[in-house]
C-alpha atoms as a PDB file:
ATOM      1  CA  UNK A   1     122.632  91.836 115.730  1.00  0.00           C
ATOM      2  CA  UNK A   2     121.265  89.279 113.430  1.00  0.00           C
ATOM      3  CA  UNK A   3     120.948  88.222 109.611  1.00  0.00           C
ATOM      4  CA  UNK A   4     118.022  87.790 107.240  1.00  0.00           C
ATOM      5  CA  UNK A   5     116.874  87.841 103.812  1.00  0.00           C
ATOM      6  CA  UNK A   6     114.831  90.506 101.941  1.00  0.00           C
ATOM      7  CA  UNK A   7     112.782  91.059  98.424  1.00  0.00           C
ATOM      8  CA  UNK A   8     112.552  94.507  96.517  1.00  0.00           C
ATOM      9  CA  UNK A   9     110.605  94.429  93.412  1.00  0.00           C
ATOM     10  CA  UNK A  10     111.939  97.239  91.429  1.00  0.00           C
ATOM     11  CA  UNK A  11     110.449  99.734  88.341  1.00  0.00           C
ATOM     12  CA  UNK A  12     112.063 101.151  85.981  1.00  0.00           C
ATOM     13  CA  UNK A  13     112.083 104.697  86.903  1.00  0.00           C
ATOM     14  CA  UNK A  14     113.796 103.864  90.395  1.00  0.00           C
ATOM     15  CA  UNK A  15     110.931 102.731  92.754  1.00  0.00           C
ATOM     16  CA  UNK A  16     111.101 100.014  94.388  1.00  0.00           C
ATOM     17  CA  UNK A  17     109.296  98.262  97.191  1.00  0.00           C
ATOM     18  CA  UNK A  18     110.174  95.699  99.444  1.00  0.00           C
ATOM     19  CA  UNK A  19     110.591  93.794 103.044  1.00  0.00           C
ATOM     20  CA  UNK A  20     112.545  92.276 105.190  1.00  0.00           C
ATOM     21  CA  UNK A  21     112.749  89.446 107.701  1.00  0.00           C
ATOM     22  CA  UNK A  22     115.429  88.545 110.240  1.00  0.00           C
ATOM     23  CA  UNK A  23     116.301  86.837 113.517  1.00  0.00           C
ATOM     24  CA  UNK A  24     119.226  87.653 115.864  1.00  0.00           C
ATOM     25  CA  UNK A  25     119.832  88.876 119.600  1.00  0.00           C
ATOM     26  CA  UNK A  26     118.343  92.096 121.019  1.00  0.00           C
ATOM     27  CA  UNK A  27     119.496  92.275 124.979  1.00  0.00           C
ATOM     28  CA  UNK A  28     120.598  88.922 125.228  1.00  0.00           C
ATOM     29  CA  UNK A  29     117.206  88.063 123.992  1.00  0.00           C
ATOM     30  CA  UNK A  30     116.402  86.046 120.572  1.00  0.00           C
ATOM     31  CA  UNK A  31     114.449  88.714 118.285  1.00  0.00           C
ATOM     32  CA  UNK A  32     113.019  88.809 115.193  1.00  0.00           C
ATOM     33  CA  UNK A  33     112.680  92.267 112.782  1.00  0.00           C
ATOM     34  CA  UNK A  34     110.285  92.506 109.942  1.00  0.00           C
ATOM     35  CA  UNK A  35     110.320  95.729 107.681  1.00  0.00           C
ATOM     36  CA  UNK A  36     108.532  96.870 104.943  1.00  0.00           C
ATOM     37  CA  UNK A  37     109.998  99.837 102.686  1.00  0.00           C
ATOM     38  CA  UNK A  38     109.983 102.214  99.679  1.00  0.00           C
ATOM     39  CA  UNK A  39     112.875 102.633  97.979  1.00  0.00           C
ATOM     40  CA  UNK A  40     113.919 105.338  95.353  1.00  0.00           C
ATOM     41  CA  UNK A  41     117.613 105.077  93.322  1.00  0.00           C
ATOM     42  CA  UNK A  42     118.966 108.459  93.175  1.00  0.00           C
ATOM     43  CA  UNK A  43     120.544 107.318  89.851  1.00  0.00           C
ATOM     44  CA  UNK A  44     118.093 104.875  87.732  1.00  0.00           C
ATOM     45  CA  UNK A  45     119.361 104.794  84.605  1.00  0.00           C
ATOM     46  CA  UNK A  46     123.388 103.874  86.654  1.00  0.00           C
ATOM     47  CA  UNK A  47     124.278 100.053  84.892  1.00  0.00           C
ATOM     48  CA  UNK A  48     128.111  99.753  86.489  1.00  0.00           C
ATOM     49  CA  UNK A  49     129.539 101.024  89.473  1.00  0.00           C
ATOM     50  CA  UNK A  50     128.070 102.540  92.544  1.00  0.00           C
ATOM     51  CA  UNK A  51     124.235 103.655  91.963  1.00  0.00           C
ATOM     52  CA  UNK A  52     123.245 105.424  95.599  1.00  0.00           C
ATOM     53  CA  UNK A  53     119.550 105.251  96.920  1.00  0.00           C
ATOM     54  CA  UNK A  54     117.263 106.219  99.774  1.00  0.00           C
ATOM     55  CA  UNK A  55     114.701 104.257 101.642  1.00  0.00           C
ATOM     56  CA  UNK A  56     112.126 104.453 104.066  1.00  0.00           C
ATOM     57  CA  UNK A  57     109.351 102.898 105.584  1.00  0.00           C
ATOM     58  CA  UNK A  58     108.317 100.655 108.787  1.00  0.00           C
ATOM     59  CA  UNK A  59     110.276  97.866 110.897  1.00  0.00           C
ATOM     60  CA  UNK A  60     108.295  95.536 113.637  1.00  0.00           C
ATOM     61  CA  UNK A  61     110.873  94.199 116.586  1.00  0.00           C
ATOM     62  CA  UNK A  62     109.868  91.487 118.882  1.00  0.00           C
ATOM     63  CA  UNK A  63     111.202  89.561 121.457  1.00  0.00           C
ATOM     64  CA  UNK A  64     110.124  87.153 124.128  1.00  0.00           C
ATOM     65  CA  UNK A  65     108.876  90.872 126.270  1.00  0.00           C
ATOM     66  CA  UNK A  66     106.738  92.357 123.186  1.00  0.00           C
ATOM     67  CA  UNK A  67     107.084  94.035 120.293  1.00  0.00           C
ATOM     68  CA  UNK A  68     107.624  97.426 119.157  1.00  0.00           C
ATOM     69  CA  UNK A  69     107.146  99.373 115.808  1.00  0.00           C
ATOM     70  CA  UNK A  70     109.296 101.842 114.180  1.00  0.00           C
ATOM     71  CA  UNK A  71     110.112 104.387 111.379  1.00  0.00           C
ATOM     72  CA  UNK A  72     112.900 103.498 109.268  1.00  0.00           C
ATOM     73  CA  UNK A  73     115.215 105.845 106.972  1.00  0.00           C
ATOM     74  CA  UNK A  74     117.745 104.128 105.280  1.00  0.00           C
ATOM     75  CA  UNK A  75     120.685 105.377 102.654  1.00  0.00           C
ATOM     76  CA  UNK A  76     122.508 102.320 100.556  1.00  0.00           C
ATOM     77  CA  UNK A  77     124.293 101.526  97.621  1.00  0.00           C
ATOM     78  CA  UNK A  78     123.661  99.212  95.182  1.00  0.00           C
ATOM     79  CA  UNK A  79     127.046  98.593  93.448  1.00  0.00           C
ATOM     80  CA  UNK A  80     126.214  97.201  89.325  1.00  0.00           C
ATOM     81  CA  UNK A  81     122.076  97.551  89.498  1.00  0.00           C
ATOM     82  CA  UNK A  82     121.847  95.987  86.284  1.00  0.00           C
ATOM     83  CA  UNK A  83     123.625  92.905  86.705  1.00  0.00           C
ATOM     84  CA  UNK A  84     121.808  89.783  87.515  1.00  0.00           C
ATOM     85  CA  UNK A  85     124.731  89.369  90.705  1.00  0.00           C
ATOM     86  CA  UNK A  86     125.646  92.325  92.462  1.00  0.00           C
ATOM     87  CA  UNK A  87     126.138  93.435  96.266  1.00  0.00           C
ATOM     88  CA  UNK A  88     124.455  96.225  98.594  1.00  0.00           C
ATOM     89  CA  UNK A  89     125.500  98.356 101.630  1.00  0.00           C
ATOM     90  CA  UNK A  90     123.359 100.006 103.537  1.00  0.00           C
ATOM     91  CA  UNK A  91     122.833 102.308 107.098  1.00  0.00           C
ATOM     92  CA  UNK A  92     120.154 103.724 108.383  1.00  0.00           C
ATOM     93  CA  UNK A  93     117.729 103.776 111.686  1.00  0.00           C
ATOM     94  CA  UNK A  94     114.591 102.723 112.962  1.00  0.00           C
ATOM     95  CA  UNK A  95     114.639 101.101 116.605  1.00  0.00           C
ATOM     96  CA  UNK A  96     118.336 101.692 116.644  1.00  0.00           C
ATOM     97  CA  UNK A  97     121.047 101.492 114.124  1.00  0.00           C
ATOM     98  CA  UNK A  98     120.682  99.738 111.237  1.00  0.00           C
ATOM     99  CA  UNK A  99     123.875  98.428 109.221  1.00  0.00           C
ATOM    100  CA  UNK A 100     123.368  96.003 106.135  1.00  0.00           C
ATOM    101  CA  UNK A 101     125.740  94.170 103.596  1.00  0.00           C
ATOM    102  CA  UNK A 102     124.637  91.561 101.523  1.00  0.00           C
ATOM    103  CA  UNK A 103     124.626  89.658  98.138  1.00  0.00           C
ATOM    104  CA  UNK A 104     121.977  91.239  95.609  1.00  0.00           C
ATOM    105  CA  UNK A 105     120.415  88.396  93.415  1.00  0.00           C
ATOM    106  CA  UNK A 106     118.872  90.209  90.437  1.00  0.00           C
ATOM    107  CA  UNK A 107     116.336  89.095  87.816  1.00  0.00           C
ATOM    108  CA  UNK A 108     116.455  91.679  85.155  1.00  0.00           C
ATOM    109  CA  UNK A 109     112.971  92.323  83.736  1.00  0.00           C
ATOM    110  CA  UNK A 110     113.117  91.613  79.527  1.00  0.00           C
ATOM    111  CA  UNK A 111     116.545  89.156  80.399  1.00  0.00           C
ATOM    112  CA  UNK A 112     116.497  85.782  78.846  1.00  0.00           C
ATOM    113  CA  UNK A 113     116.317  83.279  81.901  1.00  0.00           C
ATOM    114  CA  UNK A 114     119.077  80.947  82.261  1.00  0.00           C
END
Protein backbone atom coordinates (compact mmCIF):
# COMPACT_ATOMS: atom_id res chain seq x y z
CA UNK A 1 0.00 0.00 0.00
CA UNK A 2 1.32 3.38 -0.74
CA UNK A 3 0.52 6.82 -2.57
CA UNK A 4 2.13 8.69 -5.45
CA UNK A 5 1.68 11.03 -8.16
CA UNK A 6 1.41 10.40 -11.94
CA UNK A 7 1.43 12.42 -15.52
CA UNK A 8 -0.66 11.32 -18.69
CA UNK A 9 -0.29 13.50 -21.61
CA UNK A 10 -3.38 12.97 -23.55
CA UNK A 11 -4.50 13.34 -27.62
CA UNK A 12 -7.36 14.07 -28.83
CA UNK A 13 -8.57 10.91 -30.25
CA UNK A 14 -8.20 9.10 -26.73
CA UNK A 15 -4.46 8.12 -26.41
CA UNK A 16 -2.76 8.89 -23.85
CA UNK A 17 0.58 8.07 -22.30
CA UNK A 18 1.89 8.32 -19.04
CA UNK A 19 3.82 7.14 -15.63
CA UNK A 20 3.76 6.76 -12.38
CA UNK A 21 5.84 6.99 -9.21
CA UNK A 22 5.08 5.93 -5.64
CA UNK A 23 6.43 4.85 -2.26
CA UNK A 24 4.64 2.73 0.39
CA UNK A 25 5.09 -0.75 2.25
CA UNK A 26 5.44 -4.09 0.42
CA UNK A 27 6.00 -6.97 3.32
CA UNK A 28 6.68 -4.74 5.98
CA UNK A 29 9.31 -3.39 3.73
CA UNK A 30 9.49 0.43 2.37
CA UNK A 31 8.98 0.09 -1.61
CA UNK A 32 8.87 2.15 -4.31
CA UNK A 33 6.66 1.41 -7.84
CA UNK A 34 7.36 3.16 -11.06
CA UNK A 35 5.02 2.48 -14.15
CA UNK A 36 4.88 3.54 -17.44
CA UNK A 37 1.50 3.10 -19.54
CA UNK A 38 -0.73 3.55 -22.63
CA UNK A 39 -3.92 4.57 -22.15
CA UNK A 40 -6.99 4.55 -24.57
CA UNK A 41 -10.66 6.31 -23.44
CA UNK A 42 -13.29 4.08 -24.60
CA UNK A 43 -15.38 7.30 -24.98
CA UNK A 44 -13.17 10.43 -26.31
CA UNK A 45 -15.39 12.74 -27.35
CA UNK A 46 -17.42 12.10 -23.26
CA UNK A 47 -17.16 16.07 -21.65
CA UNK A 48 -19.48 15.30 -18.28
CA UNK A 49 -20.01 12.35 -16.39
CA UNK A 50 -18.28 9.05 -16.30
CA UNK A 51 -15.91 8.53 -19.53
CA UNK A 52 -14.45 4.67 -18.97
CA UNK A 53 -10.87 3.72 -20.28
CA UNK A 54 -8.32 0.93 -20.50
CA UNK A 55 -4.65 0.90 -19.83
CA UNK A 56 -1.70 -1.05 -20.04
CA UNK A 57 1.82 -1.13 -19.93
CA UNK A 58 4.91 -1.85 -17.42
CA UNK A 59 5.39 -1.30 -13.48
CA UNK A 60 9.10 -1.67 -11.75
CA UNK A 61 8.78 -2.72 -7.76
CA UNK A 62 11.69 -2.46 -5.50
CA UNK A 63 12.48 -2.88 -2.14
CA UNK A 64 15.47 -3.11 0.13
CA UNK A 65 15.69 -7.29 -1.42
CA UNK A 66 15.53 -6.24 -5.31
CA UNK A 67 13.37 -5.37 -7.73
CA UNK A 68 10.99 -6.94 -9.96
CA UNK A 69 9.20 -5.96 -13.29
CA UNK A 70 5.73 -6.47 -14.34
CA UNK A 71 2.85 -6.26 -16.91
CA UNK A 72 0.15 -4.03 -16.01
CA UNK A 73 -3.65 -3.97 -17.29
CA UNK A 74 -5.61 -1.47 -15.83
CA UNK A 75 -9.57 -0.38 -16.32
CA UNK A 76 -10.52 3.33 -14.78
CA UNK A 77 -12.77 6.03 -15.00
CA UNK A 78 -12.21 9.37 -15.52
CA UNK A 79 -15.35 11.16 -14.19
CA UNK A 80 -15.71 15.02 -16.32
CA UNK A 81 -12.46 14.50 -18.86
CA UNK A 82 -12.86 17.87 -20.01
CA UNK A 83 -12.77 19.81 -17.00
CA UNK A 84 -9.61 21.37 -15.87
CA UNK A 85 -10.52 19.52 -12.04
CA UNK A 86 -11.86 16.23 -12.11
CA UNK A 87 -11.24 12.77 -10.21
CA UNK A 88 -10.19 9.09 -11.39
CA UNK A 89 -10.76 5.48 -10.18
CA UNK A 90 -9.01 2.88 -11.25
CA UNK A 91 -8.19 -1.28 -10.75
CA UNK A 92 -6.14 -3.29 -12.36
CA UNK A 93 -2.90 -5.75 -11.89
CA UNK A 94 0.60 -6.03 -12.41
CA UNK A 95 2.71 -7.46 -9.35
CA UNK A 96 -0.51 -7.77 -7.47
CA UNK A 97 -3.61 -5.74 -7.24
CA UNK A 98 -3.68 -2.47 -8.17
CA UNK A 99 -6.48 0.00 -6.74
CA UNK A 100 -6.23 3.87 -7.50
CA UNK A 101 -8.34 7.05 -6.56
CA UNK A 102 -7.12 10.32 -6.98
CA UNK A 103 -7.62 14.06 -7.91
CA UNK A 104 -7.18 14.63 -11.84
CA UNK A 105 -5.54 18.13 -12.47
CA UNK A 106 -6.27 18.90 -16.13
CA UNK A 107 -4.78 21.44 -18.54
CA UNK A 108 -7.06 21.50 -21.46
CA UNK A 109 -5.10 21.92 -24.71
CA UNK A 110 -6.57 25.40 -26.70
CA UNK A 111 -7.91 26.65 -22.80
CA UNK A 112 -7.00 30.13 -21.86
CA UNK A 113 -4.54 29.73 -18.79
CA UNK A 114 -5.60 31.22 -15.65
Amino acid sequence: MGGGAGVVLRGRAGLGVGGMGAVGVRASRLAARGEALLSFSLDPLRERGPAPYIAGGVAVLGDATGSQEFLVAVLGLSINPAARRGWFVEAGVGGGVRLSVGVALRRIAGAPRS
